[in-house]
PDB file of N, CA and C in Angstrom:
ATOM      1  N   UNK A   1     -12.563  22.797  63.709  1.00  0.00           N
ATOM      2  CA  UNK A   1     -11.816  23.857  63.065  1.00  0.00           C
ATOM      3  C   UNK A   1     -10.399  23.454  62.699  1.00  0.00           C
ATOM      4  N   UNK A   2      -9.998  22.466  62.890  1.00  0.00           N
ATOM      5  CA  UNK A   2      -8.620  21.654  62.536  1.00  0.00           C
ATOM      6  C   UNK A   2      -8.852  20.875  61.463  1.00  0.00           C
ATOM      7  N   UNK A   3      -7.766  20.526  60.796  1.00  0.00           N
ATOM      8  CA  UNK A   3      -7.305  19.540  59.950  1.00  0.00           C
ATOM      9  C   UNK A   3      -6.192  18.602  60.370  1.00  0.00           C
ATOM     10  N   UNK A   4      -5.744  17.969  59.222  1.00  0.00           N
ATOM     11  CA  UNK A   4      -4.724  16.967  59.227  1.00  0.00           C
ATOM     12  C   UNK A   4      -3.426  17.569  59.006  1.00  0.00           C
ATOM     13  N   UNK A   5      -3.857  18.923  58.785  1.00  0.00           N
ATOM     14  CA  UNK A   5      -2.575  20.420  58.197  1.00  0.00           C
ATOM     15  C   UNK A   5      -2.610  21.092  59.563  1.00  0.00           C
ATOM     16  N   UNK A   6      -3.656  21.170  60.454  1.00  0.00           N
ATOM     17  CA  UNK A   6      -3.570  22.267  61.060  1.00  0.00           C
ATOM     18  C   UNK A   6      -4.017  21.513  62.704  1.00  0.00           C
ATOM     19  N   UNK A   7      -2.829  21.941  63.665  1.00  0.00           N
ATOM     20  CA  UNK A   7      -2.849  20.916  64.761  1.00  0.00           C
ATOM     21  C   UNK A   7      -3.013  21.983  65.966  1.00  0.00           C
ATOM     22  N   UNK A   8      -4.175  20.731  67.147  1.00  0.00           N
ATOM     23  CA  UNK A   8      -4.413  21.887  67.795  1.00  0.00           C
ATOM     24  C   UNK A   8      -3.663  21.430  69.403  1.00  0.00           C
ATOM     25  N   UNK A   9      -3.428  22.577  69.724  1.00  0.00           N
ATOM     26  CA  UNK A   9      -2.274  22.701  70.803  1.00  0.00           C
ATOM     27  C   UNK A   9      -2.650  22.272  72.088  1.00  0.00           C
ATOM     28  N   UNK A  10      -2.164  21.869  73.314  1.00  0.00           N
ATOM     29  CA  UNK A  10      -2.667  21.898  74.584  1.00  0.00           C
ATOM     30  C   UNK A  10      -1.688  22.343  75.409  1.00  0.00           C
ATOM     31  N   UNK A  11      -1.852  22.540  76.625  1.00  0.00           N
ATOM     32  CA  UNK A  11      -0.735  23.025  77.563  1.00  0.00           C
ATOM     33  C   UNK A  11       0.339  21.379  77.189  1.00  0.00           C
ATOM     34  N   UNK A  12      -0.203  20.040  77.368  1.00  0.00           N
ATOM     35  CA  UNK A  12       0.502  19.095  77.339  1.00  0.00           C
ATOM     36  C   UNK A  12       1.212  18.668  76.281  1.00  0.00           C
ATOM     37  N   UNK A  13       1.286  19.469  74.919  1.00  0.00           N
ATOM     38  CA  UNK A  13       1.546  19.057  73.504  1.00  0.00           C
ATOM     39  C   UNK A  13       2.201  20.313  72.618  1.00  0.00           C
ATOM     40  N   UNK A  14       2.568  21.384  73.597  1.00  0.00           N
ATOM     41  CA  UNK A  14       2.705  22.889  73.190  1.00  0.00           C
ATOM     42  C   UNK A  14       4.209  22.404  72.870  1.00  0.00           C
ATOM     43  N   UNK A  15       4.935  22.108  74.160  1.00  0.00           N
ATOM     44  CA  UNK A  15       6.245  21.836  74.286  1.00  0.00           C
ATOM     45  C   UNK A  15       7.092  21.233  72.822  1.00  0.00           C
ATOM     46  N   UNK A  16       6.384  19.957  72.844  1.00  0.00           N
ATOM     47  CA  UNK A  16       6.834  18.861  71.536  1.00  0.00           C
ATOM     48  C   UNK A  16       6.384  19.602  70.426  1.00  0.00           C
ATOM     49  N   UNK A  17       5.080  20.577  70.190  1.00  0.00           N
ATOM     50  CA  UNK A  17       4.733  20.671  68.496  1.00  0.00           C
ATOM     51  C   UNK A  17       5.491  21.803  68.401  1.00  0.00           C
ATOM     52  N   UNK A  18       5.812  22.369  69.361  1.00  0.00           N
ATOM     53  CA  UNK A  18       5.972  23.971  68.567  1.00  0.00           C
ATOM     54  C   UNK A  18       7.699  23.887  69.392  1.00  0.00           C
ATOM     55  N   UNK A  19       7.587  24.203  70.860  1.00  0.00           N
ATOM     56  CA  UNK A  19       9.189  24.536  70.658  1.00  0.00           C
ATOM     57  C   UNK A  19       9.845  23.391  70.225  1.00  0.00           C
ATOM     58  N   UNK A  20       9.940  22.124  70.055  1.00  0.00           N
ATOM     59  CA  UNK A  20      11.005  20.893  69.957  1.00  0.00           C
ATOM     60  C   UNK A  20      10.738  20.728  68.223  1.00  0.00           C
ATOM     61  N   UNK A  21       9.956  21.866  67.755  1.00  0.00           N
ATOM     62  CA  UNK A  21       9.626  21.484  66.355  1.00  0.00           C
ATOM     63  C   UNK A  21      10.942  21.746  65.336  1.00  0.00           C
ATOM     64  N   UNK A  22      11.132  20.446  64.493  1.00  0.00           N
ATOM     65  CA  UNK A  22      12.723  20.890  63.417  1.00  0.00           C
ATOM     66  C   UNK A  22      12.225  22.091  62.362  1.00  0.00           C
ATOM     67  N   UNK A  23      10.643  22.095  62.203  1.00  0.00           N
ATOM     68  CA  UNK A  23      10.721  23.063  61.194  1.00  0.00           C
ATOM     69  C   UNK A  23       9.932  24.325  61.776  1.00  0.00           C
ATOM     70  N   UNK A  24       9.586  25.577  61.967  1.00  0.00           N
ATOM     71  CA  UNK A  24       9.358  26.756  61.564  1.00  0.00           C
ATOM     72  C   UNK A  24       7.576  26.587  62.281  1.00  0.00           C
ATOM     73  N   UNK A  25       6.723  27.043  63.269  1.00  0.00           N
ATOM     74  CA  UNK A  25       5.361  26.696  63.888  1.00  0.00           C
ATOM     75  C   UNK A  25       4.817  27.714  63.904  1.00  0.00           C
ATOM     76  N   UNK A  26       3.547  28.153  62.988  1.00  0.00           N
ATOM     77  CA  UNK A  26       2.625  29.435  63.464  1.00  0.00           C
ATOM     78  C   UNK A  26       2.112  29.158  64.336  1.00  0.00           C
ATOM     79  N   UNK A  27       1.843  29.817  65.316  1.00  0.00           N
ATOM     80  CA  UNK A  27       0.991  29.408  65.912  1.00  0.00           C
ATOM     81  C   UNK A  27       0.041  30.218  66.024  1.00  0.00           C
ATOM     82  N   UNK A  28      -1.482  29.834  66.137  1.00  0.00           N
ATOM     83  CA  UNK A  28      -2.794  30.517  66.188  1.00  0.00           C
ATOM     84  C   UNK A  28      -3.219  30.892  67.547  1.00  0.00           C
ATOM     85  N   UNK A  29      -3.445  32.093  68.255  1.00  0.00           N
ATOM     86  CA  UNK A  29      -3.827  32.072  69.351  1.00  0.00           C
ATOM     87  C   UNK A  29      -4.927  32.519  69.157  1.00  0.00           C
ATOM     88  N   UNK A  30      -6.531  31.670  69.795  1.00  0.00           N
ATOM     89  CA  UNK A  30      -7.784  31.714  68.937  1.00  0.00           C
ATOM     90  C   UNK A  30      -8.942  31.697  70.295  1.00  0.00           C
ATOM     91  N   UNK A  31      -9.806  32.005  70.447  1.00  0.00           N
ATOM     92  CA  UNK A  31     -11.227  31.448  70.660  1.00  0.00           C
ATOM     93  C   UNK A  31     -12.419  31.096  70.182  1.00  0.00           C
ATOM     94  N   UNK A  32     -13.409  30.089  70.421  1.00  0.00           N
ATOM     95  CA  UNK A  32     -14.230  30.148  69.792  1.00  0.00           C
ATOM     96  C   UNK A  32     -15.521  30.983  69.306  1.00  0.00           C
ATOM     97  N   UNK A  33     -15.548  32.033  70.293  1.00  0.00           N
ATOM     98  CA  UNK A  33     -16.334  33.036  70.354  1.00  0.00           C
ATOM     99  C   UNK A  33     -15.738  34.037  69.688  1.00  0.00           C
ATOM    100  N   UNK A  34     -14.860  34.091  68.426  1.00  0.00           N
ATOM    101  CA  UNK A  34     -13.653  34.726  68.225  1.00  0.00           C
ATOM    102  C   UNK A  34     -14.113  35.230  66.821  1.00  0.00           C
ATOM    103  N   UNK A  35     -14.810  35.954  66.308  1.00  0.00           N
ATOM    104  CA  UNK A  35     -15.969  36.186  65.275  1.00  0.00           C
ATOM    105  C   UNK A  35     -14.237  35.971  64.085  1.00  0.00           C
ATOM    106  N   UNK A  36     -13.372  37.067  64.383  1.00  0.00           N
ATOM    107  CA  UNK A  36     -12.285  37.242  63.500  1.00  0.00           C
ATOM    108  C   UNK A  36     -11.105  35.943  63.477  1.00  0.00           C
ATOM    109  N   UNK A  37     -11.379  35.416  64.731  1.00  0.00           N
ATOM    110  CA  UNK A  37     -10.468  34.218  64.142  1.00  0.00           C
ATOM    111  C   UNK A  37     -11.140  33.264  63.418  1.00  0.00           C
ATOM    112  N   UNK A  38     -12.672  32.748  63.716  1.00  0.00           N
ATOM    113  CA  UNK A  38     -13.325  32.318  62.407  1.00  0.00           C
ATOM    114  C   UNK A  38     -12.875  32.254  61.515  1.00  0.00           C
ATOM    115  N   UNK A  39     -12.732  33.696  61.067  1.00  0.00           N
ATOM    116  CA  UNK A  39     -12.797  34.465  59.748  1.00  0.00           C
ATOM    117  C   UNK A  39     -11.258  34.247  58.935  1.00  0.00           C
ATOM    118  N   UNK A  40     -10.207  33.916  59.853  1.00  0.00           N
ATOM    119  CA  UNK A  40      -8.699  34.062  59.667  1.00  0.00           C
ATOM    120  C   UNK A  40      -8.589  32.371  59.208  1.00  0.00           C
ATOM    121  N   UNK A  41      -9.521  31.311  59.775  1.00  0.00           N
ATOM    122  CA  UNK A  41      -9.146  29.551  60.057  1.00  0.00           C
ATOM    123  C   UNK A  41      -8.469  29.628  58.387  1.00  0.00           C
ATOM    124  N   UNK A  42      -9.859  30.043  57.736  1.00  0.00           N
ATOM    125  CA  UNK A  42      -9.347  29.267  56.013  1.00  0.00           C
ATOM    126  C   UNK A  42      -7.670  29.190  55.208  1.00  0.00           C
ATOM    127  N   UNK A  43      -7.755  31.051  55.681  1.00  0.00           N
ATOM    128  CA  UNK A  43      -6.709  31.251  55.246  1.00  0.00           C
ATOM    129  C   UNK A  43      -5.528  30.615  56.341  1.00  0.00           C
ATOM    130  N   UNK A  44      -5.672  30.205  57.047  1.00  0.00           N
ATOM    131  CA  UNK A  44      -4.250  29.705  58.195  1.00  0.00           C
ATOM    132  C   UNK A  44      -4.357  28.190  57.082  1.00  0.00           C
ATOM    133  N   UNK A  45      -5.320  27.631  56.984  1.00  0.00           N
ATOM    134  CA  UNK A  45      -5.584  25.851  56.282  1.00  0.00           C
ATOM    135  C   UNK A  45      -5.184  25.910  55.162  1.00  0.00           C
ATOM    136  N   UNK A  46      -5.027  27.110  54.054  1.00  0.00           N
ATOM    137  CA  UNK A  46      -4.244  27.538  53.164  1.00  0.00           C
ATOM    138  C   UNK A  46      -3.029  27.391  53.096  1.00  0.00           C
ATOM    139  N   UNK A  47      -2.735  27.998  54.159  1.00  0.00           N
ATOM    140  CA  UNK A  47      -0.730  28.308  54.064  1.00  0.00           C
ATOM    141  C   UNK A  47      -0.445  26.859  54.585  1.00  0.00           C
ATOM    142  N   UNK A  48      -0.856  25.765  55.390  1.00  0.00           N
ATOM    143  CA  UNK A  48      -0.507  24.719  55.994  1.00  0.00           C
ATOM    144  C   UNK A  48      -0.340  23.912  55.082  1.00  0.00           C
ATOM    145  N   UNK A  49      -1.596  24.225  54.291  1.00  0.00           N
ATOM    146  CA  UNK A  49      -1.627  22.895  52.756  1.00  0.00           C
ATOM    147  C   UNK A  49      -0.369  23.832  51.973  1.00  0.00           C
ATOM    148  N   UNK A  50      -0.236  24.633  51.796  1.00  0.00           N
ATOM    149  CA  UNK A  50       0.669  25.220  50.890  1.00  0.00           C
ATOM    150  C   UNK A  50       1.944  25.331  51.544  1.00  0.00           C
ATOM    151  N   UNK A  51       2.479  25.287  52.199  1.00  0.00           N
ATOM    152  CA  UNK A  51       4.205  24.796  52.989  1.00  0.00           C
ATOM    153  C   UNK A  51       3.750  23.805  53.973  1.00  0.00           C
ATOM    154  N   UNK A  52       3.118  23.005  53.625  1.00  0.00           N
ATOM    155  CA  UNK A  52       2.968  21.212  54.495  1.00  0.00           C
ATOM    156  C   UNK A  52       4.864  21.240  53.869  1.00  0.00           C
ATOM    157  N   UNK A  53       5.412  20.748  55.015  1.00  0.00           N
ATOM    158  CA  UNK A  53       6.935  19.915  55.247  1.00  0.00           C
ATOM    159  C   UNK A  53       7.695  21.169  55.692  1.00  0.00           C
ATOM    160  N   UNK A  54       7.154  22.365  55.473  1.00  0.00           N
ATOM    161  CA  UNK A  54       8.225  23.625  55.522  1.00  0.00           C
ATOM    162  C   UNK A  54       7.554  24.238  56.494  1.00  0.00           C
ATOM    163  N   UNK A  55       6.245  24.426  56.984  1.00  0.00           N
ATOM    164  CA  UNK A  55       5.874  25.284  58.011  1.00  0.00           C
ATOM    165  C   UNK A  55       4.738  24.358  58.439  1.00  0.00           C
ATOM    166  N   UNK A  56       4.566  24.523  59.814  1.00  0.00           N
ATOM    167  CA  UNK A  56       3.762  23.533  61.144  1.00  0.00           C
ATOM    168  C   UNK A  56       2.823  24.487  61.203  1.00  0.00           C
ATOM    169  N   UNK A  57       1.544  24.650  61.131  1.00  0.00           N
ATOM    170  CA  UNK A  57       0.232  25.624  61.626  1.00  0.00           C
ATOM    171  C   UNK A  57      -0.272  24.712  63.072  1.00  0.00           C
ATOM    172  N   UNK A  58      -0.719  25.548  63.917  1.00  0.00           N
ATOM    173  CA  UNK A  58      -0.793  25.226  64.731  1.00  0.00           C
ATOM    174  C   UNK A  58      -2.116  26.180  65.703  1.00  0.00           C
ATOM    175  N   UNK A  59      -3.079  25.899  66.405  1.00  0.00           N
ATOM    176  CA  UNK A  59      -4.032  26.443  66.837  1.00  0.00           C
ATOM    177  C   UNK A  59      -4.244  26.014  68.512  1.00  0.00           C
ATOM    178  N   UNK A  60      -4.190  27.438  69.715  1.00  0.00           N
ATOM    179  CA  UNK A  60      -4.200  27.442  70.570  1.00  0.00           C
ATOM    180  C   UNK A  60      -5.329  28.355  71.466  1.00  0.00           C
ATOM    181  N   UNK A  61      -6.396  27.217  71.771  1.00  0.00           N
ATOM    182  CA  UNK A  61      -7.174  28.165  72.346  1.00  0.00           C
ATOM    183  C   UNK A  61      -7.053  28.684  73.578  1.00  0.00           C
ATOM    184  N   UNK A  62      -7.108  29.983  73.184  1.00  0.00           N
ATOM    185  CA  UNK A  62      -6.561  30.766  74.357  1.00  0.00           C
ATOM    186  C   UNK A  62      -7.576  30.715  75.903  1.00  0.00           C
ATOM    187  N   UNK A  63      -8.913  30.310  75.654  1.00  0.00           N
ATOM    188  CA  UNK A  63      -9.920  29.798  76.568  1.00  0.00           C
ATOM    189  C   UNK A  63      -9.152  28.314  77.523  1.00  0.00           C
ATOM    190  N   UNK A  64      -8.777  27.914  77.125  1.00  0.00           N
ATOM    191  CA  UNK A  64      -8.550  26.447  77.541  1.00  0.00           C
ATOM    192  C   UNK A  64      -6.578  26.198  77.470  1.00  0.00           C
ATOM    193  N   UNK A  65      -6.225  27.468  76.911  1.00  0.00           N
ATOM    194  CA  UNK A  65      -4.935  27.088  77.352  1.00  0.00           C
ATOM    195  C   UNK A  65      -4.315  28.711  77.955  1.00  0.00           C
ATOM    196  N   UNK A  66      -4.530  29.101  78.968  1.00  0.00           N
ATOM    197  CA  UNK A  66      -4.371  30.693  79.730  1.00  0.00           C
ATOM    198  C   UNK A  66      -3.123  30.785  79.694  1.00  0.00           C
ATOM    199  N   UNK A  67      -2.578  30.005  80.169  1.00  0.00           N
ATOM    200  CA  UNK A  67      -0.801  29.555  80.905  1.00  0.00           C
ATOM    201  C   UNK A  67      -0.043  30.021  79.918  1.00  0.00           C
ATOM    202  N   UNK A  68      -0.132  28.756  78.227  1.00  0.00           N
ATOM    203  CA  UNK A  68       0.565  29.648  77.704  1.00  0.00           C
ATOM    204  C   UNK A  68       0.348  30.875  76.908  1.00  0.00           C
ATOM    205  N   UNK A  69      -1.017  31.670  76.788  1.00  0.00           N
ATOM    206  CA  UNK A  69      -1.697  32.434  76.282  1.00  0.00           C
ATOM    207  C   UNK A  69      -0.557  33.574  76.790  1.00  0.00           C
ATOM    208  N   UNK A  70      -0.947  33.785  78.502  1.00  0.00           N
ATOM    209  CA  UNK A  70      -0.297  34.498  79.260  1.00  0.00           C
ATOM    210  C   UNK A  70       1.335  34.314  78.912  1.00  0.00           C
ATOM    211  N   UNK A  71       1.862  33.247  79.240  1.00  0.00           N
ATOM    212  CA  UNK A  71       3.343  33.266  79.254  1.00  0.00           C
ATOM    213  C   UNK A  71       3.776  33.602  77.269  1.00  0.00           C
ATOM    214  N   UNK A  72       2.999  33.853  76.233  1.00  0.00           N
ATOM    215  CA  UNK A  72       3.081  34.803  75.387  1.00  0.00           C
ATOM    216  C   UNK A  72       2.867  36.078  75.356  1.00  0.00           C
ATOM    217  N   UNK A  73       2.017  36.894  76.151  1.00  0.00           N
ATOM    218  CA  UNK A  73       1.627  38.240  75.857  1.00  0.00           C
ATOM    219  C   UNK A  73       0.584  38.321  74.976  1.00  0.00           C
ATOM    220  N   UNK A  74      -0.245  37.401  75.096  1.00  0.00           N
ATOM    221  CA  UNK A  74      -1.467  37.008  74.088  1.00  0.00           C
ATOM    222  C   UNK A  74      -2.830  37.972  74.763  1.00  0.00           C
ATOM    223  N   UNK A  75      -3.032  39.081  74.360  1.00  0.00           N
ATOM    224  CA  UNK A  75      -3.845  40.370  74.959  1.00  0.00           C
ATOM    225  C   UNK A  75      -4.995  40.709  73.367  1.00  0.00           C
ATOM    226  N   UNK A  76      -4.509  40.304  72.285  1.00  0.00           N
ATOM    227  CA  UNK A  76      -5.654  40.766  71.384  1.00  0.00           C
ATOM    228  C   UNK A  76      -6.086  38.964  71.074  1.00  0.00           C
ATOM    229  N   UNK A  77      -6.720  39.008  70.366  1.00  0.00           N
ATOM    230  CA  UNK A  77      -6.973  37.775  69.253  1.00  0.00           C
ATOM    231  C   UNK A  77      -7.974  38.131  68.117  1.00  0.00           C
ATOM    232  N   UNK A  78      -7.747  36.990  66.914  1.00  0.00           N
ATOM    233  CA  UNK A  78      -6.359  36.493  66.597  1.00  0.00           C
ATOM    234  C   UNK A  78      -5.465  37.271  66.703  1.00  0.00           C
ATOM    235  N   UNK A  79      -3.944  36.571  67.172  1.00  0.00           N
ATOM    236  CA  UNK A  79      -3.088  36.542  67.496  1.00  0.00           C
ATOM    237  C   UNK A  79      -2.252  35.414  67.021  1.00  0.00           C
ATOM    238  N   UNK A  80      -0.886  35.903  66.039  1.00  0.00           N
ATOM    239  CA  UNK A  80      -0.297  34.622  65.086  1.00  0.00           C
ATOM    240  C   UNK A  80       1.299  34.650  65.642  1.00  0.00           C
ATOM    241  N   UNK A  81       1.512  33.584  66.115  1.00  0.00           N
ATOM    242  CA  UNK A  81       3.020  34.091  66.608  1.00  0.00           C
ATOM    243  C   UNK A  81       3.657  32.797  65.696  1.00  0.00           C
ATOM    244  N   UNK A  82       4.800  33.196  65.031  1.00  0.00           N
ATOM    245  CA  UNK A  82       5.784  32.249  64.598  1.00  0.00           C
ATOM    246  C   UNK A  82       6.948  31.949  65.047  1.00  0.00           C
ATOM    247  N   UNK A  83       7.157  30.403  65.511  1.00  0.00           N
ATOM    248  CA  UNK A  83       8.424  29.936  66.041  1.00  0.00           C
ATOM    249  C   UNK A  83       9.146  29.704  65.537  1.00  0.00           C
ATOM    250  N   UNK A  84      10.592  29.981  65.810  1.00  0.00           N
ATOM    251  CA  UNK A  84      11.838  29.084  64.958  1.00  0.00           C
ATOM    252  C   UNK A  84      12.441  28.398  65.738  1.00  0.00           C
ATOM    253  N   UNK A  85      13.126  27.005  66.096  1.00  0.00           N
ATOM    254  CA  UNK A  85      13.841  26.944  67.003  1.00  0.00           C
ATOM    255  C   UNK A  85      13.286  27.214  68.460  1.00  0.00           C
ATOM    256  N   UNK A  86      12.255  27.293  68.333  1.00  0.00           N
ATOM    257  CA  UNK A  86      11.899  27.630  70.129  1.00  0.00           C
ATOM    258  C   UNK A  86      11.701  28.966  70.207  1.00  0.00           C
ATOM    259  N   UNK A  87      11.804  30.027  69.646  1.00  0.00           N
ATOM    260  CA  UNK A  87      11.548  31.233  70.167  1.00  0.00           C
ATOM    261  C   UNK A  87      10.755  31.968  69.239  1.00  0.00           C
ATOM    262  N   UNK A  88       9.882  33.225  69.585  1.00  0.00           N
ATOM    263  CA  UNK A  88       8.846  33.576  68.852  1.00  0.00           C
ATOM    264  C   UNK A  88      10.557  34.850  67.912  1.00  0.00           C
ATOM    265  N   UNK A  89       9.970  34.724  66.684  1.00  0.00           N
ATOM    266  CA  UNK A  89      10.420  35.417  65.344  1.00  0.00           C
ATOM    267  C   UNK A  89       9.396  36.613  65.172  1.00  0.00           C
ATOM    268  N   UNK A  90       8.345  36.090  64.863  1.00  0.00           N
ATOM    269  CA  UNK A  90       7.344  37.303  64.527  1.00  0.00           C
ATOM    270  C   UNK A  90       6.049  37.376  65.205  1.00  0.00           C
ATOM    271  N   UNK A  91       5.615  38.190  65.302  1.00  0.00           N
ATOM    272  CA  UNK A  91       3.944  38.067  65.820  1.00  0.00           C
ATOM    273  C   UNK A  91       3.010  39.190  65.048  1.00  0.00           C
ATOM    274  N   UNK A  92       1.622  38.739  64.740  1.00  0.00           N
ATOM    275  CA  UNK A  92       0.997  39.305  64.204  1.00  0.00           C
ATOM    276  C   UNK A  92       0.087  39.240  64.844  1.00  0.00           C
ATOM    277  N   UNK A  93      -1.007  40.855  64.993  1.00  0.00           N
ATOM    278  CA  UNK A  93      -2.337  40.970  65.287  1.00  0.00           C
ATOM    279  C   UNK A  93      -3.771  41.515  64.634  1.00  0.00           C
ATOM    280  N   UNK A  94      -4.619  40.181  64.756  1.00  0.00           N
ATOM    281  CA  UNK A  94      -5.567  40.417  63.869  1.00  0.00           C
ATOM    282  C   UNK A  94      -5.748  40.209  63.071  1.00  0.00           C
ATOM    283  N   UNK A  95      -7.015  39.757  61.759  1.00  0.00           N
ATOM    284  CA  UNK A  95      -7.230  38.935  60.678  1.00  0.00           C
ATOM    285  C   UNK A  95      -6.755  39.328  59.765  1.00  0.00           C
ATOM    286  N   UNK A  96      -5.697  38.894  59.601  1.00  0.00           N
ATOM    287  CA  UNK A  96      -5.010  39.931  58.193  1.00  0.00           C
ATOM    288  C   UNK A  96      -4.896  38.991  57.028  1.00  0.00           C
ATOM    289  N   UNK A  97      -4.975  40.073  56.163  1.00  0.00           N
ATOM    290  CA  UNK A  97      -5.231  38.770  54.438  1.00  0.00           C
ATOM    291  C   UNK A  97      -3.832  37.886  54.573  1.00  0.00           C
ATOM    292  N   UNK A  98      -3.884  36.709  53.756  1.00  0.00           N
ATOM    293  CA  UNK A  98      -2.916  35.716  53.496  1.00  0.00           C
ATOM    294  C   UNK A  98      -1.706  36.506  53.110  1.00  0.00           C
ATOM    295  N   UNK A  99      -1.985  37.692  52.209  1.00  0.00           N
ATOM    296  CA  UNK A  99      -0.804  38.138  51.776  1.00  0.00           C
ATOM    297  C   UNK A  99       0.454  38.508  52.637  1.00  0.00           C
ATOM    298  N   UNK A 100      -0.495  39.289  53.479  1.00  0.00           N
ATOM    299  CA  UNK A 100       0.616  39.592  54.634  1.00  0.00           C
ATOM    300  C   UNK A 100       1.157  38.804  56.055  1.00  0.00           C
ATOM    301  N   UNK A 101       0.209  37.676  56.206  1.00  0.00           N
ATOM    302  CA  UNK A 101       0.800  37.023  56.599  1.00  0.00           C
ATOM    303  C   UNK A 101       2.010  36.242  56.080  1.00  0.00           C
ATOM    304  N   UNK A 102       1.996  35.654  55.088  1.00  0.00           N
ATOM    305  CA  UNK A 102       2.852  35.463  54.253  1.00  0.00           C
ATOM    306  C   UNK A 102       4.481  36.119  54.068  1.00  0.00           C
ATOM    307  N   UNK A 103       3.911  37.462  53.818  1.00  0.00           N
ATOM    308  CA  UNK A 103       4.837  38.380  53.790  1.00  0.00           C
ATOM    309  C   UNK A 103       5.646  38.235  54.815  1.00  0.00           C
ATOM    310  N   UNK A 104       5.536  38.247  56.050  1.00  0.00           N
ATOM    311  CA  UNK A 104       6.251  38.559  57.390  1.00  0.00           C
ATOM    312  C   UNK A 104       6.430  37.206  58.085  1.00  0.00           C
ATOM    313  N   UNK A 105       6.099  35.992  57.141  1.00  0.00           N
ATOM    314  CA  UNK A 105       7.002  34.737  57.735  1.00  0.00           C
ATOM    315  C   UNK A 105       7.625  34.117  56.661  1.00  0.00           C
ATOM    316  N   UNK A 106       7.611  34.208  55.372  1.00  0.00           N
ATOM    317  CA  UNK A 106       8.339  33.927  54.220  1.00  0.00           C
ATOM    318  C   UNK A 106       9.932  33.843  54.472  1.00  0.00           C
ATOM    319  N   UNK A 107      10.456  34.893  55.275  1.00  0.00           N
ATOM    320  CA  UNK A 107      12.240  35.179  55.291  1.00  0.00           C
ATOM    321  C   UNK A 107      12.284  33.525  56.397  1.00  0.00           C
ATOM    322  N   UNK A 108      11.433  33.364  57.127  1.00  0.00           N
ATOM    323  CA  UNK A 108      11.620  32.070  58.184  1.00  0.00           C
ATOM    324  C   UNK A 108      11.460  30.834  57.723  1.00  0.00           C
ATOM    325  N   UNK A 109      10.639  30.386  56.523  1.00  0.00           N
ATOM    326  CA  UNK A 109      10.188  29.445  55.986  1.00  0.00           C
ATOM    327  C   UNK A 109      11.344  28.846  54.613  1.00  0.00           C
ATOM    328  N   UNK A 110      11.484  27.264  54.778  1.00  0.00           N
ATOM    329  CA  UNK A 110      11.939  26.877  53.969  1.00  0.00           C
ATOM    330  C   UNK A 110      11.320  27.706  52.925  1.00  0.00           C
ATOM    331  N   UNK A 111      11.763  27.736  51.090  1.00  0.00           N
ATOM    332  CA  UNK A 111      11.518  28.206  50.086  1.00  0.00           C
ATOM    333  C   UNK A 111      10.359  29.585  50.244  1.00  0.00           C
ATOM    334  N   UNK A 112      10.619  30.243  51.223  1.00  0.00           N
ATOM    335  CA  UNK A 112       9.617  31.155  51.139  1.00  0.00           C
ATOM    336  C   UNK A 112      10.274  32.814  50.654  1.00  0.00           C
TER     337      UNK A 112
END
């Protein structure tokens, strides 16, 4: 369910991709049994290819990573939280069209 756009997280790799990141990290909080995050992957592989250098996509299964699931407040899924600088900016719940995702991380994103 990853690409070369879209990187997937571990408790050991959370630290460096997302908070130590210089640019802007969605991050995906996902399972595989996750009928709606399925349904959400394309459009996340979308926006990654489409702000590759300006925004980091990023995918965390919440099965295999609890710790930081929990130390987010990660209670629905999907679940999209965006980092700036280390700290969550926005969070979104549930498969929502590209548009609005878009919408509500655009003000955070280089040229968005």
């Amino acid at each position: 369910m990853a690409s070369d756009l879209v990187h997937i997280l571990t408790a050991g790799t959370f630290e460096k991709e997302v908070l130590r990141s210089k640019i802007p990290v969605l991050v995906d909080f996902w399972a595989t049994w996750c009928g709606p995050c399925r349904a959400i992957a394309p459009v996340l592989e979308e926006i990654a290819r489409e702000h590759n250098g300006t925004l980091k996509v990023c995918k965390a299964d919440v099965d295999n990573n609890q710790e930081i699931a929990a130390k987010y407040l990660i209670h629905s899924i999907p679940t999209l939280k965006l980092f700036v600088g280390g700290e969550v900016k926005e969070s979104l719940v549930g498969a929502l069209p590209k548009s609005q995702i878009l919408e509500r991380i655009a003000s955070h994103i280089a040229g968005g």
